[in-house]
N, C-alpha and C. Protein backbone atom coordinates (compact mmCIF):
# COMPACT_ATOMS: atom_id res chain seq x y z
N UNK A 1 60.22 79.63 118.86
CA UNK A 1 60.37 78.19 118.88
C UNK A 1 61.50 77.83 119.83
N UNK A 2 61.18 76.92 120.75
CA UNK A 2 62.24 76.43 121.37
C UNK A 2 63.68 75.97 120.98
N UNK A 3 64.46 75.65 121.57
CA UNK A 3 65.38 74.87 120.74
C UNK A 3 65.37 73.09 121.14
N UNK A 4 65.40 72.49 120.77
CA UNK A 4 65.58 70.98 121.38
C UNK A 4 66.59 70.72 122.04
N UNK A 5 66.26 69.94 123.47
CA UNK A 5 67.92 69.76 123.88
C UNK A 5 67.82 68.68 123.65
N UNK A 6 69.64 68.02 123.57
CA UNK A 6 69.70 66.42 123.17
C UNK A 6 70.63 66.18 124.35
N UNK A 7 70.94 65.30 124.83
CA UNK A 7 72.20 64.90 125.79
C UNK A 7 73.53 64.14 124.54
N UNK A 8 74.54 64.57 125.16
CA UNK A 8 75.41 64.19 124.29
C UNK A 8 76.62 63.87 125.01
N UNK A 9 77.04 62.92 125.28
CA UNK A 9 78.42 62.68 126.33
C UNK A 9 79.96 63.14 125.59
N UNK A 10 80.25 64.19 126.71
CA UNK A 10 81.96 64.13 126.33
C UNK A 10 82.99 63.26 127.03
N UNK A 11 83.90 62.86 126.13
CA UNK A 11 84.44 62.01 125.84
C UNK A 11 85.84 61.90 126.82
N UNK A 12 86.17 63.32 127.12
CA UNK A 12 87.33 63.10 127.94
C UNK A 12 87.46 64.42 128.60
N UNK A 13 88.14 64.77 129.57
CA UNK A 13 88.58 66.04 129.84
C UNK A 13 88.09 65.69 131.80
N UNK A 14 87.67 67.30 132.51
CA UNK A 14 86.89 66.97 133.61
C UNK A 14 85.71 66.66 133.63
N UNK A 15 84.92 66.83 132.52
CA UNK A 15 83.66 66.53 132.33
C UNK A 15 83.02 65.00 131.94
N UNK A 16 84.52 64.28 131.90
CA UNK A 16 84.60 63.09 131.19
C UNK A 16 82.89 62.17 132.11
N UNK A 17 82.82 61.24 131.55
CA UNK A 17 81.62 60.27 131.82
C UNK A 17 81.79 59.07 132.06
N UNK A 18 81.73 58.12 132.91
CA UNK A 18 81.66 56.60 132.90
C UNK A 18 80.89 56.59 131.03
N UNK A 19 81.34 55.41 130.58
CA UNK A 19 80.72 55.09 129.68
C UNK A 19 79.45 54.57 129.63
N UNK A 20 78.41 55.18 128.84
CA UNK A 20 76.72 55.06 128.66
C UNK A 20 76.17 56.30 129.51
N UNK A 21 77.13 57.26 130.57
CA UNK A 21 76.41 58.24 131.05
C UNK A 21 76.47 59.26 129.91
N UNK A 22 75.83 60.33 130.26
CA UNK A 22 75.66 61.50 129.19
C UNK A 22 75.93 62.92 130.19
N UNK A 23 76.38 63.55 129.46
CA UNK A 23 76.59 65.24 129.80
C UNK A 23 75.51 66.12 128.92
N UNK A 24 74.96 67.18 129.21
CA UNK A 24 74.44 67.93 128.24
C UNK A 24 74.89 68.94 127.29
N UNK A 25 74.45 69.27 125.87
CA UNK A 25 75.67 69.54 125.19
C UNK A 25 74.01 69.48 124.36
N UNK A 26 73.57 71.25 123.93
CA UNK A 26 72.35 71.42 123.17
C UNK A 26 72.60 71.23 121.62
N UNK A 27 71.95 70.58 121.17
CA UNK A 27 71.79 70.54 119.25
C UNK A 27 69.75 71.39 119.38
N UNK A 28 70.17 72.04 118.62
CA UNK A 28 68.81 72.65 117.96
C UNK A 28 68.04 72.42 116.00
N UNK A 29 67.32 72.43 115.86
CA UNK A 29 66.54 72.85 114.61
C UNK A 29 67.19 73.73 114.06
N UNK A 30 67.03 75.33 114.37
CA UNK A 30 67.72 76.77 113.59
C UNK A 30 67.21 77.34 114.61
N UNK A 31 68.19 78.40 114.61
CA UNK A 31 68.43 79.63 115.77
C UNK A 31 68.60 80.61 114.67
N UNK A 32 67.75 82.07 114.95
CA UNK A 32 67.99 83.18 114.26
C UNK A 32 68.73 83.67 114.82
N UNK A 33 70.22 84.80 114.51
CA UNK A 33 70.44 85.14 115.22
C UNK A 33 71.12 86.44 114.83
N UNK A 34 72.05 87.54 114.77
CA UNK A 34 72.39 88.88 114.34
C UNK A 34 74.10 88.46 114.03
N UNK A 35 74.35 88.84 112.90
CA UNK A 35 76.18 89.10 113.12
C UNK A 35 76.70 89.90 112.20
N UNK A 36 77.86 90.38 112.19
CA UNK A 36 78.52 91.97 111.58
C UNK A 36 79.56 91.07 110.89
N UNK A 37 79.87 91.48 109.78
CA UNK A 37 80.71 90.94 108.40
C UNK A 37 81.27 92.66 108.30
N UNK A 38 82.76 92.49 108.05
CA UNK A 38 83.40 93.39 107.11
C UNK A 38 83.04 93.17 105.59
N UNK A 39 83.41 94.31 104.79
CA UNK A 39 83.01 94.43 103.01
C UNK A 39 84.48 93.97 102.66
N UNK A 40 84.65 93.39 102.20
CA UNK A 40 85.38 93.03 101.27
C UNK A 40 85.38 94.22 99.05
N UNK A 41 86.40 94.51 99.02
CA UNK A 41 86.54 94.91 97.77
C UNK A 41 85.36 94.52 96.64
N UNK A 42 85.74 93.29 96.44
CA UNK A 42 85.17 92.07 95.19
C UNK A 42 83.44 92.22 96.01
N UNK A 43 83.30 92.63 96.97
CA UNK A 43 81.74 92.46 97.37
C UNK A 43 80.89 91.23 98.23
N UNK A 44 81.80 90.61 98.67
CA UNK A 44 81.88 89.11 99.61
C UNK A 44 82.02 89.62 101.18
N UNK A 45 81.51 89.12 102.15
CA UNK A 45 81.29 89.92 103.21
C UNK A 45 82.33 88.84 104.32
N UNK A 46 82.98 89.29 104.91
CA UNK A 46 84.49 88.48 105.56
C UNK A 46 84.14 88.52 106.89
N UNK A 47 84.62 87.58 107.44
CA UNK A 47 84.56 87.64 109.37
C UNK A 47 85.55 88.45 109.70
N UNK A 48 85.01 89.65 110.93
CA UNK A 48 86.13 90.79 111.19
C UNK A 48 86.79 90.48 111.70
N UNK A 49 87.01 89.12 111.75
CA UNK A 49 88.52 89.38 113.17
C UNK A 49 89.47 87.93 112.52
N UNK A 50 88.67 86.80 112.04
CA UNK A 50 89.66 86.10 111.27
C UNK A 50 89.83 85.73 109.93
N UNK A 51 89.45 87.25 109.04
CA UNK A 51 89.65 87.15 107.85
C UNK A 51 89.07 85.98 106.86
N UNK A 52 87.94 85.51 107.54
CA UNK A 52 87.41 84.36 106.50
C UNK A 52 86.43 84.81 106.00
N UNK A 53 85.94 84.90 104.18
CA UNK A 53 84.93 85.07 103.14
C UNK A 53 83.93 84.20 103.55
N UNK A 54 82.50 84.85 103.58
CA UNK A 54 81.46 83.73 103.96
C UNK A 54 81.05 84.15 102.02
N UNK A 55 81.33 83.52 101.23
CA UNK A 55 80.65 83.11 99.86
C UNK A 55 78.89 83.39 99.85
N UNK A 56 78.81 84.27 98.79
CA UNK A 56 77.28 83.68 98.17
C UNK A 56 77.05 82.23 98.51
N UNK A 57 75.79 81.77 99.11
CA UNK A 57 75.22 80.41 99.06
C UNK A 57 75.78 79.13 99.71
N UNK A 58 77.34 79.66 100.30
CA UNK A 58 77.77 78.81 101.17
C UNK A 58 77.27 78.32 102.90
N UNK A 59 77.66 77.20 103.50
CA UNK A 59 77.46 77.23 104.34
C UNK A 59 78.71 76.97 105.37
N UNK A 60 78.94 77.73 105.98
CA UNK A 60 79.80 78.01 107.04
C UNK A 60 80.13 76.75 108.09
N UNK A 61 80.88 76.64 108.31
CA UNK A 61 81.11 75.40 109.13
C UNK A 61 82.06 75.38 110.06
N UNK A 62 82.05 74.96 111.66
CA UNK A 62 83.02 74.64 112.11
C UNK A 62 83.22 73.69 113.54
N UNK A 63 83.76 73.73 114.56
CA UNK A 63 83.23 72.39 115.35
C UNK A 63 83.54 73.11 117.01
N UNK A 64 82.38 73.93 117.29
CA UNK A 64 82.56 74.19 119.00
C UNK A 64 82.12 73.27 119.96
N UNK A 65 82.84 73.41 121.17
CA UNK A 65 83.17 72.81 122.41
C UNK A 65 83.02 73.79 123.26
N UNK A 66 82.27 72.95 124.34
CA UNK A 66 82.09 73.57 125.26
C UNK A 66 83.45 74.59 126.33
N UNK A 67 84.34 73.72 125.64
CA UNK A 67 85.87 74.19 126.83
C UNK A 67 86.75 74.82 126.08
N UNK A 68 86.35 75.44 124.66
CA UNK A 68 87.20 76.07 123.32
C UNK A 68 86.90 77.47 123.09
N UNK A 69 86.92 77.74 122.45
CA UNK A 69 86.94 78.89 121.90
C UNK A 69 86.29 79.12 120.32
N UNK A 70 86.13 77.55 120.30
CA UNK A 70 85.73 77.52 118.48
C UNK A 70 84.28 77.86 118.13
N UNK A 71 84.14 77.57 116.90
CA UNK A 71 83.25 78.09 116.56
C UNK A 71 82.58 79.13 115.73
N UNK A 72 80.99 79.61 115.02
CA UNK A 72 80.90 80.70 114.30
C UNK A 72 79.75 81.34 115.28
N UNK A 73 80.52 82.10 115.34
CA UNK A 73 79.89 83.89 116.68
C UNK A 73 78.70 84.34 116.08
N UNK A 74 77.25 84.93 116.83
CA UNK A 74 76.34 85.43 116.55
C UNK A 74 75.96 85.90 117.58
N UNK A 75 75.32 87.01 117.21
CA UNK A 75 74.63 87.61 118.65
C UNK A 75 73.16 87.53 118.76
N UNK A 76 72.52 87.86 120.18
CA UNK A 76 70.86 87.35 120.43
C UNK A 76 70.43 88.53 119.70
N UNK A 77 71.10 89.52 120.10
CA UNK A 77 70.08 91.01 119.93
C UNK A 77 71.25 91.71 118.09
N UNK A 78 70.39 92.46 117.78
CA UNK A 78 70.96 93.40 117.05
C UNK A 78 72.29 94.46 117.31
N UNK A 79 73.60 94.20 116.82
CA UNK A 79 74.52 94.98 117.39
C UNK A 79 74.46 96.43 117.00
N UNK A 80 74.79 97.50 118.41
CA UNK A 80 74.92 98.25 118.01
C UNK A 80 76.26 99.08 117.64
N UNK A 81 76.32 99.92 116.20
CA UNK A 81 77.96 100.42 115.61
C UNK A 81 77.50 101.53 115.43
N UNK A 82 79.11 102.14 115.98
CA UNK A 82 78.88 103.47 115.18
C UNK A 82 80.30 103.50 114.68
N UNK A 83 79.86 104.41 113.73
CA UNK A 83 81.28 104.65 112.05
C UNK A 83 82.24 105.62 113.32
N UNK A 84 83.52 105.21 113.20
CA UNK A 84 84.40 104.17 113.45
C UNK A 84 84.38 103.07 114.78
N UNK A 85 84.21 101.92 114.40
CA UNK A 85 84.32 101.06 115.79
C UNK A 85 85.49 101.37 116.56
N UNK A 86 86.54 101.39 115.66
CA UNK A 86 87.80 101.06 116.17
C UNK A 86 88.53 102.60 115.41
N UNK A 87 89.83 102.41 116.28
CA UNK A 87 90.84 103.31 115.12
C UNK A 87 91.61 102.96 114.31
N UNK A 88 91.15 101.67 114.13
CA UNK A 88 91.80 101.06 113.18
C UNK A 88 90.91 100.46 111.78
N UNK A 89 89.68 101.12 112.11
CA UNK A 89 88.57 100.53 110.79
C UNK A 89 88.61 101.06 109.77
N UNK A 90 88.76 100.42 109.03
CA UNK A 90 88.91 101.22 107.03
C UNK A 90 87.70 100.17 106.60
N UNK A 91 87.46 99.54 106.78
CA UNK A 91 86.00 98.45 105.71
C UNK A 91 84.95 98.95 106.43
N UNK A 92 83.63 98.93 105.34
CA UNK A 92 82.30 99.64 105.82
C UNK A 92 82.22 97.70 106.60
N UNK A 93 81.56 97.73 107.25
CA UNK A 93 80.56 97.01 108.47
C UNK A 93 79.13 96.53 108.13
N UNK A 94 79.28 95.09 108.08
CA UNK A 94 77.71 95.11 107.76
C UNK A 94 76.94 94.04 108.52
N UNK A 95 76.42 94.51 108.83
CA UNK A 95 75.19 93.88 110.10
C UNK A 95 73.89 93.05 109.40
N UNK A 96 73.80 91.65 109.85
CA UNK A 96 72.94 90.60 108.97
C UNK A 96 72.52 89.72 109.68
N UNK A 97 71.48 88.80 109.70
CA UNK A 97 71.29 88.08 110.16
C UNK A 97 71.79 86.80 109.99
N UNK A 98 71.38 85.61 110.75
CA UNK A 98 72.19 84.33 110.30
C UNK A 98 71.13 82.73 110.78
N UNK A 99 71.36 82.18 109.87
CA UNK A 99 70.55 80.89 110.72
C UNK A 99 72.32 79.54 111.06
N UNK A 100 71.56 79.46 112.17
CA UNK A 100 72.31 78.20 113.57
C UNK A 100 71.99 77.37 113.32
N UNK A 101 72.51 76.27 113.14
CA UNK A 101 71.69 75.19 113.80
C UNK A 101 72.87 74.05 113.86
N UNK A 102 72.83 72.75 114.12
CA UNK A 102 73.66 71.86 114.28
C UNK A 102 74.21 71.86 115.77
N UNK A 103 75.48 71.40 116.48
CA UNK A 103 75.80 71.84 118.15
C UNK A 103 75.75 73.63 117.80
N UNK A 104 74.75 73.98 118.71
CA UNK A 104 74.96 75.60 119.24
C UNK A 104 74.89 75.67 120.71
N UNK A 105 75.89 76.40 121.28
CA UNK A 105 76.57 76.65 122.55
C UNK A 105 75.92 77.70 122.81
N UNK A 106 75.27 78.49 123.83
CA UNK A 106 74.30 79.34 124.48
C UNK A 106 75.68 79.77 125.10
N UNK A 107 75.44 81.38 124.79
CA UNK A 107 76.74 81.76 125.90
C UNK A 107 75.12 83.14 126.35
N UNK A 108 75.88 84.27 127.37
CA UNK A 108 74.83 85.07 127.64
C UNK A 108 74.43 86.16 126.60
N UNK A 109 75.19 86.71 125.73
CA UNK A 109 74.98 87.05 124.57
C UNK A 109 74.65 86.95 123.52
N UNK A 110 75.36 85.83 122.78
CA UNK A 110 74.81 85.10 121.91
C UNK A 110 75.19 83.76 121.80
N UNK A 111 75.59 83.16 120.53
CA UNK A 111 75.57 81.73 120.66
C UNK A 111 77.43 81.45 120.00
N UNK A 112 77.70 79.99 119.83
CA UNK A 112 79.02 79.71 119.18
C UNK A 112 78.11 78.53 118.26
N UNK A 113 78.02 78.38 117.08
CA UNK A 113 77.45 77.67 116.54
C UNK A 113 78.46 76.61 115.40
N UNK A 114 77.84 75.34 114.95
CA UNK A 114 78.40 74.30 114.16
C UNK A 114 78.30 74.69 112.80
N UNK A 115 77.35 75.44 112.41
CA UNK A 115 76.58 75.30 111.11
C UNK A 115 76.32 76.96 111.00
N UNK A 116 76.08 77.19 109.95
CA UNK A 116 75.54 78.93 109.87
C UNK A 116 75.30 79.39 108.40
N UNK A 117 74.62 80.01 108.17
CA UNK A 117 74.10 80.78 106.79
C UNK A 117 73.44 81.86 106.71
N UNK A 118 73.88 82.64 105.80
CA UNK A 118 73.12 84.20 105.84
C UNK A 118 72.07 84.37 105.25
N UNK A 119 71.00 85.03 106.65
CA UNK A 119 69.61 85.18 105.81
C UNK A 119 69.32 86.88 105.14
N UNK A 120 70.31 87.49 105.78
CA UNK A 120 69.59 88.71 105.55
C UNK A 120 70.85 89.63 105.58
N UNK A 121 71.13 90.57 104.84
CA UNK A 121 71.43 92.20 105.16
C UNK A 121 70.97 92.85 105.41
N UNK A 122 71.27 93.70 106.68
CA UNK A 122 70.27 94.46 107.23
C UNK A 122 70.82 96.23 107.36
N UNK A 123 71.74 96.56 107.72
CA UNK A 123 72.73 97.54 107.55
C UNK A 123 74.26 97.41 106.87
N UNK A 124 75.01 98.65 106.99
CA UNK A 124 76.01 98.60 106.21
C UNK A 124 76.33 100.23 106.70
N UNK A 125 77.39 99.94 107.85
CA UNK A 125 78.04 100.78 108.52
C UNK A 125 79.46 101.42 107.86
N UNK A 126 79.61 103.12 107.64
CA UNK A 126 80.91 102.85 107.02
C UNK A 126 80.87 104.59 106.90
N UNK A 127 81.93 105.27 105.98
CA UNK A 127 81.97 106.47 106.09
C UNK A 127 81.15 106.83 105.42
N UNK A 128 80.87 108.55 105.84
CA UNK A 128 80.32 109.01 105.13
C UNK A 128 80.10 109.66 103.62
N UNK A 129 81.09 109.18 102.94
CA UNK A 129 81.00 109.25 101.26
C UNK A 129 80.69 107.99 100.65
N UNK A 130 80.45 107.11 101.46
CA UNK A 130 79.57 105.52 100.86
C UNK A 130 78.16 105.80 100.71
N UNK A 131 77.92 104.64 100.16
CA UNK A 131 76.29 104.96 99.82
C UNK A 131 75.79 103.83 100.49
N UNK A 132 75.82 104.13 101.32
CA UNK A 132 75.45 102.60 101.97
C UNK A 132 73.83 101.92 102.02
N UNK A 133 73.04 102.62 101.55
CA UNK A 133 71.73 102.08 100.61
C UNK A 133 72.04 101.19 99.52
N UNK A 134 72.68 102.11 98.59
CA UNK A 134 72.89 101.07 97.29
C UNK A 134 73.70 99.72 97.23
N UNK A 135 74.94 100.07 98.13
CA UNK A 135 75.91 98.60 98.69
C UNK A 135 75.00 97.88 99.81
N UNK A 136 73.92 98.08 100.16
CA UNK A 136 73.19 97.08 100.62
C UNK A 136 72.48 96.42 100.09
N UNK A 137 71.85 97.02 98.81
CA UNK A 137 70.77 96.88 97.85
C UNK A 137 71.47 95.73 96.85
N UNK A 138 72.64 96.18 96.51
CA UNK A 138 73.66 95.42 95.43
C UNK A 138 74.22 94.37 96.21
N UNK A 139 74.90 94.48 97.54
CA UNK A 139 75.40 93.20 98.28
C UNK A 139 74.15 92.02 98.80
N UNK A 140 72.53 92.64 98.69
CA UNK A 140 71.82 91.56 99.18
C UNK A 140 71.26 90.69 97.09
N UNK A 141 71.07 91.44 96.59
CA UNK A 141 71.58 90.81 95.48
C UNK A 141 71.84 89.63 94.78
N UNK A 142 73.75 90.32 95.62
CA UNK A 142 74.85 89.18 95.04
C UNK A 142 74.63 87.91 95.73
N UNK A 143 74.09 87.70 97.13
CA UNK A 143 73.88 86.73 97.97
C UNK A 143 72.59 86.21 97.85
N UNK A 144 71.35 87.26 97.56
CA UNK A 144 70.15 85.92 97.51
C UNK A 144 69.43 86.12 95.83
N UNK A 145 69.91 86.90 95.42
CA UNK A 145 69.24 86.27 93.54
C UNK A 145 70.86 85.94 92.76
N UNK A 146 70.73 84.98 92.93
CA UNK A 146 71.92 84.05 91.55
C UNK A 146 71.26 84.49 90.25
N UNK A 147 70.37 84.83 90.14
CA UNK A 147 70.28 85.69 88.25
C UNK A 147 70.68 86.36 87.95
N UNK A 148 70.70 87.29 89.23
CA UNK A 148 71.25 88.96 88.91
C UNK A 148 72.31 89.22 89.59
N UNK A 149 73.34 89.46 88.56
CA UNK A 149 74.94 89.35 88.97
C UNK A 149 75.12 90.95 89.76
N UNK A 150 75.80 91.06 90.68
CA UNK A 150 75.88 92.74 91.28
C UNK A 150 76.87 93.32 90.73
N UNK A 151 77.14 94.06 90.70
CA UNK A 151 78.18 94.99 90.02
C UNK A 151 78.97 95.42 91.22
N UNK A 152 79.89 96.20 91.14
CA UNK A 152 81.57 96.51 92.61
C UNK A 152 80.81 97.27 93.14
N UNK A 153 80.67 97.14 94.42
CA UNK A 153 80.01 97.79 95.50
C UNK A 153 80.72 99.12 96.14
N UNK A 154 81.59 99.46 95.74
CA UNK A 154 82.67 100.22 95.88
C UNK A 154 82.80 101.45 94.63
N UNK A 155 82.17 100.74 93.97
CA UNK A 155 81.89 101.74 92.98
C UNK A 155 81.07 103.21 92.52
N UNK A 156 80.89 104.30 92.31
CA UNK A 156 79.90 104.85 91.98
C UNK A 156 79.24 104.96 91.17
């Protein structure tokens, strides 16, 4: 599915507009798209780099610009990890999908989006004495059946 473009004028900067002209600046329907969450202890899956909990059933929110930096990160394609990214990784890694929609910014990779929600767990990267079947099994769960409470993912 395409995405819809809308024209949307900014307001000030170099891009600024006589007033009633428009700049382009895409809003879409929903964009599928791939993104990697650290594990959290309690079983809540966190953004790796600025420590924010995306909640069971919440929706993510924030306000990108074309000339910022803001925004919630997703990628087009499926990322690829291997156990350790970094030398500094201690949390297993977990790779999920996400739906976009609201202003989303097209970069060549992936997108910077307004709006975001998790559709899916798909992996769960981490050492090798995890079980990373069952903490996928138990973390998709805790996020899409509200009946069935998960138990510590960390646990054996």
């Amino acid at each position: 599915m395409e995405p819809q473009a809308r024209e949307e004028r900014y307001g000030h900067g170099p891009f600024a507009q006589p007033a009633g002209a428009q700049s382009p600046k895409i809003e879409v329907g929903e964009i599928t798209a791939w993104r990697i969450w650290r594990l959290g202890h309690e079983g809540i899956v966190y953004s790796p780099i600025v420590n924010v909990p995306w909640r069971p059933g919440e929706v993510m929110r924030a306000s990108p610009h074309a000339r910022a930096d803001d925004g919630i990160y997703a990628s087009k394609s499926r990322p690829e990890i291997r156990w350790p990214p970094s030398a500094r990784a201690s949390w297993p890694l977990v790779v999920g999908r996400v739906s976009l929609w609201g202003v989303v910014i097209e970069h060549e990779k992936g997108y910077r989006a307004q709006n975001a929600r998790i559709l899916a767990f798909d992996d769960i990267v981490s050492w090798s004495a995890f079980d990373n079947q069952k903490a996928l099994a138990l973390l998709s769960k805790k996020y899409f059946d509200a009946d069935q409470p998960a138990t510590d993912l960390h646990s054996d």
